[in-house]
C-alpha atoms as a PDB file:
ATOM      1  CA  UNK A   1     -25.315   4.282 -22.347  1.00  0.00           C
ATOM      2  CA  UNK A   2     -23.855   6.909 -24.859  1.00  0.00           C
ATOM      3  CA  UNK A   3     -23.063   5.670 -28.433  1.00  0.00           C
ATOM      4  CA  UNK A   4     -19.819   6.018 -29.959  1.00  0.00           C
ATOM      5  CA  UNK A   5     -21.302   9.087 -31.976  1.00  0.00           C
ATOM      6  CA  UNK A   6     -22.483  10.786 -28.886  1.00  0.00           C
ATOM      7  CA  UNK A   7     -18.724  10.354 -27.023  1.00  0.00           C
ATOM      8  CA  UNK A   8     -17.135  11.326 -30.361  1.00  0.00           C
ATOM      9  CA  UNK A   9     -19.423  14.657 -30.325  1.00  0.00           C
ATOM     10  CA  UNK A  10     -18.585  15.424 -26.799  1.00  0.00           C
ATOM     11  CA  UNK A  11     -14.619  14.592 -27.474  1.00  0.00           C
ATOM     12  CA  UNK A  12     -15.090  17.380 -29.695  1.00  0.00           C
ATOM     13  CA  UNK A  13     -17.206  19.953 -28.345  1.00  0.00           C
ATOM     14  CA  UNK A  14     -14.568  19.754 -25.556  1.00  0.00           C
ATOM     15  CA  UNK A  15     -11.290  20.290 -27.453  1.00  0.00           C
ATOM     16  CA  UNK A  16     -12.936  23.547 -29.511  1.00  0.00           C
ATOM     17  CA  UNK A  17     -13.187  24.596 -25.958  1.00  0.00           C
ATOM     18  CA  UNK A  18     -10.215  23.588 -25.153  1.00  0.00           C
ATOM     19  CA  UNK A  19      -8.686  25.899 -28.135  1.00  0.00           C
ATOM     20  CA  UNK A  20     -11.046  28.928 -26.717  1.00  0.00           C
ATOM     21  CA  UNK A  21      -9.280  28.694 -23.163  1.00  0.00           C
ATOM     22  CA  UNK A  22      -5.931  28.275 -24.376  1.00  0.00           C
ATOM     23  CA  UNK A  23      -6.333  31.617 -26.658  1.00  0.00           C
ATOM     24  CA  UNK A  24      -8.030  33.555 -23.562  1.00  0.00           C
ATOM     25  CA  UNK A  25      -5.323  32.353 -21.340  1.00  0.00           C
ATOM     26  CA  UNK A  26      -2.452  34.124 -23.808  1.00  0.00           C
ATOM     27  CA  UNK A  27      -4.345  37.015 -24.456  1.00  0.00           C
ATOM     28  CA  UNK A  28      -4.431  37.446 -20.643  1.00  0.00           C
ATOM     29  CA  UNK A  29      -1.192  36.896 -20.119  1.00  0.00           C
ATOM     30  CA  UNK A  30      -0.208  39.832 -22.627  1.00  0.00           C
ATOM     31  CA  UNK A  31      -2.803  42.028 -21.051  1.00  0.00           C
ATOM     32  CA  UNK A  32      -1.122  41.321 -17.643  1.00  0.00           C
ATOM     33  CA  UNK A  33       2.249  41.877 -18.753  1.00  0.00           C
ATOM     34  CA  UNK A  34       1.195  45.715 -19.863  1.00  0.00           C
ATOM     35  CA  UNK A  35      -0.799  46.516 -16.948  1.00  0.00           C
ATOM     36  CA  UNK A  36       1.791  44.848 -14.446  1.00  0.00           C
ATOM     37  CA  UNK A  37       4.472  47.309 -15.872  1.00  0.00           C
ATOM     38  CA  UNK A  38       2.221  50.104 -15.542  1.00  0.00           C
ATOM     39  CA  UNK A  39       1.519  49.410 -11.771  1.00  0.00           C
ATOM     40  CA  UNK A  40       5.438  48.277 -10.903  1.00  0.00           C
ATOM     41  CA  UNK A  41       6.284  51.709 -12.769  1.00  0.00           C
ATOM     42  CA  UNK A  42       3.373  53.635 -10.783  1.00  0.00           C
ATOM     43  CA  UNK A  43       4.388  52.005  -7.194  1.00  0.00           C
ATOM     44  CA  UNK A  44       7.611  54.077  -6.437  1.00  0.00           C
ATOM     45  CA  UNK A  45       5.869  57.724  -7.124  1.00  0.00           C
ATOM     46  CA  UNK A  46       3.038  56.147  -4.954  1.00  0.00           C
ATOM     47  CA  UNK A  47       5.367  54.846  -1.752  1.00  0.00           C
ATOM     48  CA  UNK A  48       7.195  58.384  -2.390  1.00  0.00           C
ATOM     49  CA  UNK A  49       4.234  60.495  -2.079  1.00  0.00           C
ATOM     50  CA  UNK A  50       2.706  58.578   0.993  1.00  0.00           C
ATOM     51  CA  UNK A  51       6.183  59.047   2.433  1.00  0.00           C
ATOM     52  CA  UNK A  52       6.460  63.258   2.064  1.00  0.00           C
ATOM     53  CA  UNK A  53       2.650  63.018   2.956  1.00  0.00           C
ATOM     54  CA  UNK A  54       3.724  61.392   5.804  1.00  0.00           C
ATOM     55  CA  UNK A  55       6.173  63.408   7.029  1.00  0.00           C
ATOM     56  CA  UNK A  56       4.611  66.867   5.770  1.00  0.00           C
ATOM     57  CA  UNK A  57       1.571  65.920   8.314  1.00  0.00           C
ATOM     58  CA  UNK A  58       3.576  64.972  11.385  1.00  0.00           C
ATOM     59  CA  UNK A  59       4.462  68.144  12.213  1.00  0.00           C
ATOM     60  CA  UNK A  60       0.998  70.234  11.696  1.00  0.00           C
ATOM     61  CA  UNK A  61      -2.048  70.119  12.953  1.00  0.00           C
ATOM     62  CA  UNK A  62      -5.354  68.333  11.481  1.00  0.00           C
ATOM     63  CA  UNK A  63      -7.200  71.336  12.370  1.00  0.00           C
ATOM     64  CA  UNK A  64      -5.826  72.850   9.071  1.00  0.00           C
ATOM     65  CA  UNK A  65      -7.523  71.932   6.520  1.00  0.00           C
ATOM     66  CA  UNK A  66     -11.200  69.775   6.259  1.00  0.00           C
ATOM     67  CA  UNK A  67     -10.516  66.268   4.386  1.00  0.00           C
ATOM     68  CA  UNK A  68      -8.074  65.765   7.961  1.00  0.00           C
ATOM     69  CA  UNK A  69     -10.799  66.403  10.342  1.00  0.00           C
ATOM     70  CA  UNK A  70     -12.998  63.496  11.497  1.00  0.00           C
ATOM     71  CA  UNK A  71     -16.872  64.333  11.717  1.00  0.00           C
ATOM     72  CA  UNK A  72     -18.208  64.244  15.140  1.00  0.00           C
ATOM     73  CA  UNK A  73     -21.536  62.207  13.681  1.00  0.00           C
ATOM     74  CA  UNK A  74     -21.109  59.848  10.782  1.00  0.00           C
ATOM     75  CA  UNK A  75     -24.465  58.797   9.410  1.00  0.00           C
ATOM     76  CA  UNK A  76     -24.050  58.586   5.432  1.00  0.00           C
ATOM     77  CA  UNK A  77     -20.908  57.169   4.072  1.00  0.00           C
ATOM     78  CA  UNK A  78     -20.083  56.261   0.827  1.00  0.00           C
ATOM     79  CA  UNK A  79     -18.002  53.740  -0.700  1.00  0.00           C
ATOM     80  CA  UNK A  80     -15.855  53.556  -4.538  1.00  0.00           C
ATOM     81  CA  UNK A  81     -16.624  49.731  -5.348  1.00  0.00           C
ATOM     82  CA  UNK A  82     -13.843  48.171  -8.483  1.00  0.00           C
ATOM     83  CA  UNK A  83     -14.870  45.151  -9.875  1.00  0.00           C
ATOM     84  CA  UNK A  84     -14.536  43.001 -13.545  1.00  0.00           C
ATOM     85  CA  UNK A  85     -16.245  44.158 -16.696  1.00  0.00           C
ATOM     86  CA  UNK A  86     -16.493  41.034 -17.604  1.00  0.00           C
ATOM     87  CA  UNK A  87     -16.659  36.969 -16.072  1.00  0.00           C
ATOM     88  CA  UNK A  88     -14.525  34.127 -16.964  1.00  0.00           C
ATOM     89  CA  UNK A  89     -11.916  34.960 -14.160  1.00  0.00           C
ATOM     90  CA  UNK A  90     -12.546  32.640 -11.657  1.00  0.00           C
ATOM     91  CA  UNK A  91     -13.758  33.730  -8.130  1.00  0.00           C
ATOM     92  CA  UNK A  92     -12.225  37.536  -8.949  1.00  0.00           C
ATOM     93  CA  UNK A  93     -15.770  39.235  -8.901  1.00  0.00           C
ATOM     94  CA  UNK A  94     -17.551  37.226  -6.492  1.00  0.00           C
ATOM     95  CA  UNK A  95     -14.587  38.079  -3.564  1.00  0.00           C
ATOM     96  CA  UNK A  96     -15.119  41.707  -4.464  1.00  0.00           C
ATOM     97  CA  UNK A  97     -18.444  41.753  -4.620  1.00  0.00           C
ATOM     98  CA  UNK A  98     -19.590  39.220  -1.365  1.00  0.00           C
ATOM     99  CA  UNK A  99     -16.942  41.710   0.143  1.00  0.00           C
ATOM    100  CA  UNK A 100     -18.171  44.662  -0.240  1.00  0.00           C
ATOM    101  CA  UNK A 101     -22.153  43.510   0.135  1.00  0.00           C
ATOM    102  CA  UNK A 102     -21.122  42.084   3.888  1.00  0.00           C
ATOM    103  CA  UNK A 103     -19.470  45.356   4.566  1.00  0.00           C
ATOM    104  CA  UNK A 104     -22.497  47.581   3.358  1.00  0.00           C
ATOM    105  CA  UNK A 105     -24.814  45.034   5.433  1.00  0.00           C
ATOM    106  CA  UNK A 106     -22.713  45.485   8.344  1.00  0.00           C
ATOM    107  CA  UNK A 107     -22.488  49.192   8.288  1.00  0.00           C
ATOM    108  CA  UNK A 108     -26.869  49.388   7.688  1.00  0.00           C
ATOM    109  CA  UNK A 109     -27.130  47.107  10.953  1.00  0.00           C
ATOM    110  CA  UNK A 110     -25.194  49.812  12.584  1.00  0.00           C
ATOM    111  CA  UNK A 111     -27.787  52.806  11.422  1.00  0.00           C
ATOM    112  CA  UNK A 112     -25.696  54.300   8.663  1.00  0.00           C
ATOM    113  CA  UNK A 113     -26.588  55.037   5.012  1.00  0.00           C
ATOM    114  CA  UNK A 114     -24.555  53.563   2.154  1.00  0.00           C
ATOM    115  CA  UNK A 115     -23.746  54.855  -1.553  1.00  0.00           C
ATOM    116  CA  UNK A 116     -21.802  53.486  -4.375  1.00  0.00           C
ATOM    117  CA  UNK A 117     -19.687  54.327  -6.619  1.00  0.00           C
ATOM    118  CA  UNK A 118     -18.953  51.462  -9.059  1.00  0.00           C
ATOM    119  CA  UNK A 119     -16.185  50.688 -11.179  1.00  0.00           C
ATOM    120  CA  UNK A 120     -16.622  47.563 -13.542  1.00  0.00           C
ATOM    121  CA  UNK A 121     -19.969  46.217 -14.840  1.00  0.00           C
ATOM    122  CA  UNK A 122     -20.144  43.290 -12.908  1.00  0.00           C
ATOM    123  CA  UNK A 123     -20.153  45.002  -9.518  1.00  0.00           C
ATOM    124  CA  UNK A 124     -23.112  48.101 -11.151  1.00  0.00           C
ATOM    125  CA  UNK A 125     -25.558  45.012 -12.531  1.00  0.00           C
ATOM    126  CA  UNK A 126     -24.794  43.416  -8.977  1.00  0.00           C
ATOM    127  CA  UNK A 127     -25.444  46.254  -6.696  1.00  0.00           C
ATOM    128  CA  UNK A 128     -28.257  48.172  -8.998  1.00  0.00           C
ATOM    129  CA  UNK A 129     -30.641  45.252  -7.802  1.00  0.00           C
ATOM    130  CA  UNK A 130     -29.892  45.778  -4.371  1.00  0.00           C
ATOM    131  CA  UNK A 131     -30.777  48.245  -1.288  1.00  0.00           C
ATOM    132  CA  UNK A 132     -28.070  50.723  -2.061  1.00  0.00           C
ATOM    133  CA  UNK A 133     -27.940  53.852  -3.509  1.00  0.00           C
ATOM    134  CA  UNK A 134     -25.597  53.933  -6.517  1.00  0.00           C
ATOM    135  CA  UNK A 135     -24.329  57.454  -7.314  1.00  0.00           C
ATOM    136  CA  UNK A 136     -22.140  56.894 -10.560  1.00  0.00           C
ATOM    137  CA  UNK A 137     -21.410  54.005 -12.405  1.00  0.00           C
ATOM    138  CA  UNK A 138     -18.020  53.396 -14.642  1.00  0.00           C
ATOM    139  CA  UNK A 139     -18.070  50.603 -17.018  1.00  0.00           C
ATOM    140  CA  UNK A 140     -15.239  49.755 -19.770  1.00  0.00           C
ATOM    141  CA  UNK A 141     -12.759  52.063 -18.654  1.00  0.00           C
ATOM    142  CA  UNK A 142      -9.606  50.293 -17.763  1.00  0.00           C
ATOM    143  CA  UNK A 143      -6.707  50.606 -19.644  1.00  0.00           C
ATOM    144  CA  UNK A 144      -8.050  53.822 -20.982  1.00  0.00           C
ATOM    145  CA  UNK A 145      -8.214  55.834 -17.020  1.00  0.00           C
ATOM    146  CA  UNK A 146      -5.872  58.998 -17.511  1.00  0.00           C
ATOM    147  CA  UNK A 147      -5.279  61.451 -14.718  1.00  0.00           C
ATOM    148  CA  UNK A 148      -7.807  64.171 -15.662  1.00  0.00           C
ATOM    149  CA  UNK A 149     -10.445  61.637 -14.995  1.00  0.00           C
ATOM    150  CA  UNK A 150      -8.694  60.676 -11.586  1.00  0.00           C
ATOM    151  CA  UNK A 151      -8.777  64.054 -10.622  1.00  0.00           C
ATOM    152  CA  UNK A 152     -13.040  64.427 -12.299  1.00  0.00           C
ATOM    153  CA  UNK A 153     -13.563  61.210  -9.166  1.00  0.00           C
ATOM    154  CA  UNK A 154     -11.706  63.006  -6.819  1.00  0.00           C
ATOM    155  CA  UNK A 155     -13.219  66.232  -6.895  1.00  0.00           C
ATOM    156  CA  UNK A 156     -16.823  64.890  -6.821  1.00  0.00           C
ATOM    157  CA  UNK A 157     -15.870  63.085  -3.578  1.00  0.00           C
ATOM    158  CA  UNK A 158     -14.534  65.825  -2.168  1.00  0.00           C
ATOM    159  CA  UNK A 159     -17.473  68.325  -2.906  1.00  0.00           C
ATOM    160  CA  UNK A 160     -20.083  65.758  -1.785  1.00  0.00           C
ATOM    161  CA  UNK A 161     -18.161  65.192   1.610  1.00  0.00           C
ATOM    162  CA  UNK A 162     -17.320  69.334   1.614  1.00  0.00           C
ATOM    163  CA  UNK A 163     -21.235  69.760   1.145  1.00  0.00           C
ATOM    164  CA  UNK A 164     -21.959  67.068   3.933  1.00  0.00           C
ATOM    165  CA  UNK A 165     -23.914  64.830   2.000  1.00  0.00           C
ATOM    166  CA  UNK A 166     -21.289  62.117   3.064  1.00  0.00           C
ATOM    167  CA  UNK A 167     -19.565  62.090   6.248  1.00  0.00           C
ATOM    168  CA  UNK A 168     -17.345  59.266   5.115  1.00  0.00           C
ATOM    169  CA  UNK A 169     -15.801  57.344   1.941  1.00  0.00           C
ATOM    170  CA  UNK A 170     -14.080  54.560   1.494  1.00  0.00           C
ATOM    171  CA  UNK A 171     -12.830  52.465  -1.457  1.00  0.00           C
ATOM    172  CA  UNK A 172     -12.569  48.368  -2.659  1.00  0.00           C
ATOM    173  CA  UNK A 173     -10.576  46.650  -4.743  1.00  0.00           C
ATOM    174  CA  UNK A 174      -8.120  43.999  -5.322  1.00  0.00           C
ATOM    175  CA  UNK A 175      -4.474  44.207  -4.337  1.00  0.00           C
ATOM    176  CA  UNK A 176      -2.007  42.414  -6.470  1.00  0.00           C
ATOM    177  CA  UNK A 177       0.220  40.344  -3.947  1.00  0.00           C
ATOM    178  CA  UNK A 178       0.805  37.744  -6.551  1.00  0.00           C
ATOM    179  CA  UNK A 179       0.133  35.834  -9.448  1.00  0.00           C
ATOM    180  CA  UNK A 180      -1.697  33.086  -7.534  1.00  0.00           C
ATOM    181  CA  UNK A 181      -2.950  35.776  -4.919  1.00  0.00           C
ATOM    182  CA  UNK A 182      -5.340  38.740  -5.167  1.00  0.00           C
ATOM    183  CA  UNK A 183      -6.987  40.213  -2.505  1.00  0.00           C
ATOM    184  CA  UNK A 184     -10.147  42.358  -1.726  1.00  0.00           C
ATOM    185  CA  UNK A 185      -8.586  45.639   0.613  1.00  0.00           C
ATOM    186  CA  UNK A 186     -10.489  48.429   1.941  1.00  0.00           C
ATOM    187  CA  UNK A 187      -9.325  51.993   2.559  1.00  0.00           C
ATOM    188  CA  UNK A 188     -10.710  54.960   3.806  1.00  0.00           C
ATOM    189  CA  UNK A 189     -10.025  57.620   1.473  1.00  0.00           C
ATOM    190  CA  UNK A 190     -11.150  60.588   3.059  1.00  0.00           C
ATOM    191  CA  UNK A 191     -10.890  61.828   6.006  1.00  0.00           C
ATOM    192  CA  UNK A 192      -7.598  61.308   5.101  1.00  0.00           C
ATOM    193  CA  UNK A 193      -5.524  59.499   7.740  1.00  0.00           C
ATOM    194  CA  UNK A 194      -1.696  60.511   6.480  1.00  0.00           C
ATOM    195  CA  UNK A 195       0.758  57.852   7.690  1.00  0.00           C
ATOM    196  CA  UNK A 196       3.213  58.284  10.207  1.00  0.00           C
ATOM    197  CA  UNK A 197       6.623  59.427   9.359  1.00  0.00           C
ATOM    198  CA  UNK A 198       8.318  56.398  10.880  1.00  0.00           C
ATOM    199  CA  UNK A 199       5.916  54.001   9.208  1.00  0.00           C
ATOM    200  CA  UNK A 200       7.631  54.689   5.960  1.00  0.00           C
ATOM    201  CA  UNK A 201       8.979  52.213   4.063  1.00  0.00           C
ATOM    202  CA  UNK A 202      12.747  54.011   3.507  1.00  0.00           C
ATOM    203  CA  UNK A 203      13.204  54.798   6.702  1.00  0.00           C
ATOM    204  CA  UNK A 204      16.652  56.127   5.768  1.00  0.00           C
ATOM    205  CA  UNK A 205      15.110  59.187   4.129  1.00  0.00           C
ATOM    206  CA  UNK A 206      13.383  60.117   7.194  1.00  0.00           C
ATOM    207  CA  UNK A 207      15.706  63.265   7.578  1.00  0.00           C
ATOM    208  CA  UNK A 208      14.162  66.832   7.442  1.00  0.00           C
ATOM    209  CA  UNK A 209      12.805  68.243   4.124  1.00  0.00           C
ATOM    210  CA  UNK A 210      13.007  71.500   3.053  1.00  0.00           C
ATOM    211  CA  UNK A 211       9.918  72.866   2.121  1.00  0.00           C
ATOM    212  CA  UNK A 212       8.803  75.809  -0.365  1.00  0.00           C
ATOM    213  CA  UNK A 213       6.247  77.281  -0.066  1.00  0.00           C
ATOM    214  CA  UNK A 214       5.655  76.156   3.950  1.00  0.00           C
ATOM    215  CA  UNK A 215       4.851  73.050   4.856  1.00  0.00           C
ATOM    216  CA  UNK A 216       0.764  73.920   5.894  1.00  0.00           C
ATOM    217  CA  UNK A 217       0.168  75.151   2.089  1.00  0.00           C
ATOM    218  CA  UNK A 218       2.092  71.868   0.376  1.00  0.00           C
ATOM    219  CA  UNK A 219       0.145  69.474   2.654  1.00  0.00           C
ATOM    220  CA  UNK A 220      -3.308  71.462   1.904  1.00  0.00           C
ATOM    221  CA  UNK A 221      -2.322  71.014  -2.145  1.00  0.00           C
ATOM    222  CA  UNK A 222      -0.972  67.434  -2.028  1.00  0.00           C
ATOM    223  CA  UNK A 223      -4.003  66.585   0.074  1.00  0.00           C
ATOM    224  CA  UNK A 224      -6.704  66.062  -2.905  1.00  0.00           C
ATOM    225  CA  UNK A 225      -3.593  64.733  -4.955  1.00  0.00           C
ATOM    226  CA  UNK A 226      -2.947  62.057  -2.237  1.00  0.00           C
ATOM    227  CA  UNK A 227      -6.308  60.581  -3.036  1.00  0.00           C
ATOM    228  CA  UNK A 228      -5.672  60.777  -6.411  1.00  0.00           C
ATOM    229  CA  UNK A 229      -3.029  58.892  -6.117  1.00  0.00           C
ATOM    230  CA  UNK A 230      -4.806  56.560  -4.040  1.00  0.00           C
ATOM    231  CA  UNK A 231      -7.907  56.072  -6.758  1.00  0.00           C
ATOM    232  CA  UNK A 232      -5.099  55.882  -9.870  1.00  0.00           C
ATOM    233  CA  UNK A 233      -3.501  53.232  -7.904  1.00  0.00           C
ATOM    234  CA  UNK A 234      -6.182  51.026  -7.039  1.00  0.00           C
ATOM    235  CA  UNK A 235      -7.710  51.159 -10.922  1.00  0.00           C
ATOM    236  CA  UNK A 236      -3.734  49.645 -11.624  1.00  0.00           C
ATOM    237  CA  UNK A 237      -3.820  46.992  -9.012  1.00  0.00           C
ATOM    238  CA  UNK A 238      -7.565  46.232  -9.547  1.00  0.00           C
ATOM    239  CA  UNK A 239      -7.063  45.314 -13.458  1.00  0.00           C
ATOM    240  CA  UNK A 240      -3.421  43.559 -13.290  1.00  0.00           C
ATOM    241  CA  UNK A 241      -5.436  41.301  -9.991  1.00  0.00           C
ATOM    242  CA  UNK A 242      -7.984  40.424 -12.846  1.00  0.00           C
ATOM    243  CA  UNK A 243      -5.892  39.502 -15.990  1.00  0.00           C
ATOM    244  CA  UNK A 244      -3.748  37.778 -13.501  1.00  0.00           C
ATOM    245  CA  UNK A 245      -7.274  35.488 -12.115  1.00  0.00           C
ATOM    246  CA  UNK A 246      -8.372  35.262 -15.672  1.00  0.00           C
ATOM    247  CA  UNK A 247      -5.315  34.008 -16.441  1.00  0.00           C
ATOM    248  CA  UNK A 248      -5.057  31.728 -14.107  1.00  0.00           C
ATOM    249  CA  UNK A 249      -8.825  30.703 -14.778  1.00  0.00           C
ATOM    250  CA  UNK A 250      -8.210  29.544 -18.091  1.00  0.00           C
ATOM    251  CA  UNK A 251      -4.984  27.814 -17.231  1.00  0.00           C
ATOM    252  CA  UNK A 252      -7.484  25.353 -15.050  1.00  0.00           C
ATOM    253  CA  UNK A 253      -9.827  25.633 -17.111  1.00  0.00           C
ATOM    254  CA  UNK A 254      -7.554  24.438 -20.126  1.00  0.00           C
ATOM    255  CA  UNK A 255      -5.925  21.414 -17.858  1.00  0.00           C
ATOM    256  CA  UNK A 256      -9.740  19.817 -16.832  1.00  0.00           C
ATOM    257  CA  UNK A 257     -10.293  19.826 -20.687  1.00  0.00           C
ATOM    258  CA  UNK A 258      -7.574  17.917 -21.286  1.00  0.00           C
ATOM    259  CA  UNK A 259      -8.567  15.932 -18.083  1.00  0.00           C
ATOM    260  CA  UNK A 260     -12.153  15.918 -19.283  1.00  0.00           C
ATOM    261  CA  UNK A 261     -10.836  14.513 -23.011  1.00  0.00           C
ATOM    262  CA  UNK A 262      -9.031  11.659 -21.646  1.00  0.00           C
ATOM    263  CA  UNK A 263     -11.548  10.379 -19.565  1.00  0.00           C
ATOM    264  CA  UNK A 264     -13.912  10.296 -22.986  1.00  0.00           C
ATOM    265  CA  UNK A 265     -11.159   8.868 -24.978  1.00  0.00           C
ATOM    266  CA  UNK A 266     -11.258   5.892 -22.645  1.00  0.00           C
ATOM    267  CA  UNK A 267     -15.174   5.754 -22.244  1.00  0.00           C
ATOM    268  CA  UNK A 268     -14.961   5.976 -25.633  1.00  0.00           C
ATOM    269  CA  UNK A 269     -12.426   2.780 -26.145  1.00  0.00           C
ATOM    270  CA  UNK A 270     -14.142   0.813 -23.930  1.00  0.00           C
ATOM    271  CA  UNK A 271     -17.692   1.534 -25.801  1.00  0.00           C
ATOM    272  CA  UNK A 272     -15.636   0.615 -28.843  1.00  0.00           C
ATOM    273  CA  UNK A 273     -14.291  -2.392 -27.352  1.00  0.00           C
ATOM    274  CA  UNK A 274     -17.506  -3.597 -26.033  1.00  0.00           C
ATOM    275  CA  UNK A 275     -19.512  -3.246 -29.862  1.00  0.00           C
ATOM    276  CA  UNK A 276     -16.894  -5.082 -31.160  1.00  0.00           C
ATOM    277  CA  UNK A 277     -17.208  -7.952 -28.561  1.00  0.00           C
ATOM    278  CA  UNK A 278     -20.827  -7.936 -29.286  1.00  0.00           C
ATOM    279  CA  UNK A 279     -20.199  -8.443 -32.953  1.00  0.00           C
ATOM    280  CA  UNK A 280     -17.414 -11.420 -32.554  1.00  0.00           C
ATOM    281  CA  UNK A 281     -20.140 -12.894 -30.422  1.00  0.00           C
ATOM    282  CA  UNK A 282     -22.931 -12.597 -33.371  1.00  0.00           C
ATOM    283  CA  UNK A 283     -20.499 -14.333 -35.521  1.00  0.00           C
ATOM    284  CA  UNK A 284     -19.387 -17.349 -33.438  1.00  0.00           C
ATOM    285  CA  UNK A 285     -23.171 -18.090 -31.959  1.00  0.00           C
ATOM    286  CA  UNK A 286     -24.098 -17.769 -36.009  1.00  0.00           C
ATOM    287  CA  UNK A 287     -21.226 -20.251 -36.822  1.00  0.00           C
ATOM    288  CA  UNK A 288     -21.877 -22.703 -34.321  1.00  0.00           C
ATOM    289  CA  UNK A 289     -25.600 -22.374 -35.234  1.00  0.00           C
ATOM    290  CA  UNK A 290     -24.612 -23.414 -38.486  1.00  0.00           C
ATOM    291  CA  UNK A 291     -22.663 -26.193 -37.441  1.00  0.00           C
ATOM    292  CA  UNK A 292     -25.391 -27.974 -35.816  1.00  0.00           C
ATOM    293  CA  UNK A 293     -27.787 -27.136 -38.804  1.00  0.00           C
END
């Protein structure tokens, strides 16, 4: 059974963690609330674009430029993985990760060569001691991702697939749906696959667009801008859906400390309770010794 010092040192150790959760938990709440107005401010430019996209490509042929034209054999794909730089945010990682690592099993069993891209050191020190290639690795970058280096991503996925050294890529990461809710999606960023014009979400601006220059040379510019857009959006979504789990991580993690301390408190009465019963009894079998003496 513990002593009273042991349960005192435990009652302890527990409420300096206590004090370490509750700190992580604010400072994850004001990183959310920063990178939640970034992506709520990013969202309407996003739903735009995929909306002219939309309609720009419903009215020309795929034939017109290569990122629309599906390969007859697809052997090699590739695939841009986001994950956590660092832990301490519940199951956030291990979804994205046990995700992705089913997916890449899935598509081996079917004869086809993966590649990586990784975003976030947990995914790179998962996946770097596995059997798939990683191409490029990106650790400690969120919050600091600015357009040029958008635009650096897409242009290396477009010359690898352009030079046929992939035939297909795709892209992870976590959607914010809510604060209790973020969840592992998977794209295919290129070939591109342009919505449908009726799929829109305002379908009251479905009317006719005038276009200058034509419509064939907008849709061949906004076509490596479109997975720009794509990339910039998921690096948004991926880091509010982990300050959001952290947070919420810590929040738990700060109420089973306070669980954790009362449960002590009372082993620690009762221990308390019990020496002092012990003593009492030391007394009156000494008395009544003493008596008979």
């Amino acid at each position: 059974m513990a002593t009273l010092k042991d349960i005192l040192r435990q009652i302890g150790a527990v409420k300096k963690t206590k004090q370490i959760t509750r700190a992580m938990n604010m400072v994850a709440a004001s990183k959310l609330r920063g990178a939640q107005a970034k992506m709520e401010s990013f969202e309407p430019y996003a739903s735009k674009f995929v909306e002219v996209l939309g309609n720009l490509a419903s009215g020309i042929e795929k034939d017109i430029h290569p990122l629309l034209i599906k390969k007859e054999s697809v052997s090699r794909i590739e695939i841009l993985h986001f994950s956590g730089d660092r832990g301490l945010c519940g199951s956030f990682n291990t979804n994205l990760i046990t995700r992705a690592e089913k997916w890449i099993k899935q598509q081996q069993a079917n004869g086809l060569q993966c590649s990586m891209t990784t975003v976030g050191k947990k995914g790179r020190d998962f996946f770097k001691k596995r059997d798939v290639k990683v191409i490029e690795s990106h650790v400690n970058i969120y919050g600091n991702v600015d357009i040029s280096f958008i635009n650096t991503m897409t242009n290396a996925f477009i010359g690898r697939y352009m030079a046929d050294e992939v035939d297909e890529v795709y892209m992870m990461y976590s959607r914010f749906i809510s604060m209790a809710r973020q969840e592992p999606t998977l794209i295919k960023l290129i070939p591109i696959e342009p919505p449908k014009a009726d799929e829109a979400e305002d379908k009251s601006a479905s009317a006719d667009y005038i276009y200058e220059p034509g419509p064939a040379e907008l849709l061949i510019e906004l076509l490596p801008k479109h997975i720009s857009v794509q990339i910039l959006n998921a690096f948004l979504q991926n880091e509010t859906s982990e300050h959001a789990a952290r947070m919420a991580a810590m929040d738990n993690a700060s109420k089973n400390c306070s669980e954790l301390i009362e449960n002590l408190t009372l082993a620690y009465n009762k221990a308390r309770q019990a020496a002092i019963t012990a003593e009492l009894m030391d007394i009156v079998g000494g008395a009544e010794a003493l008596k008979k003496a």
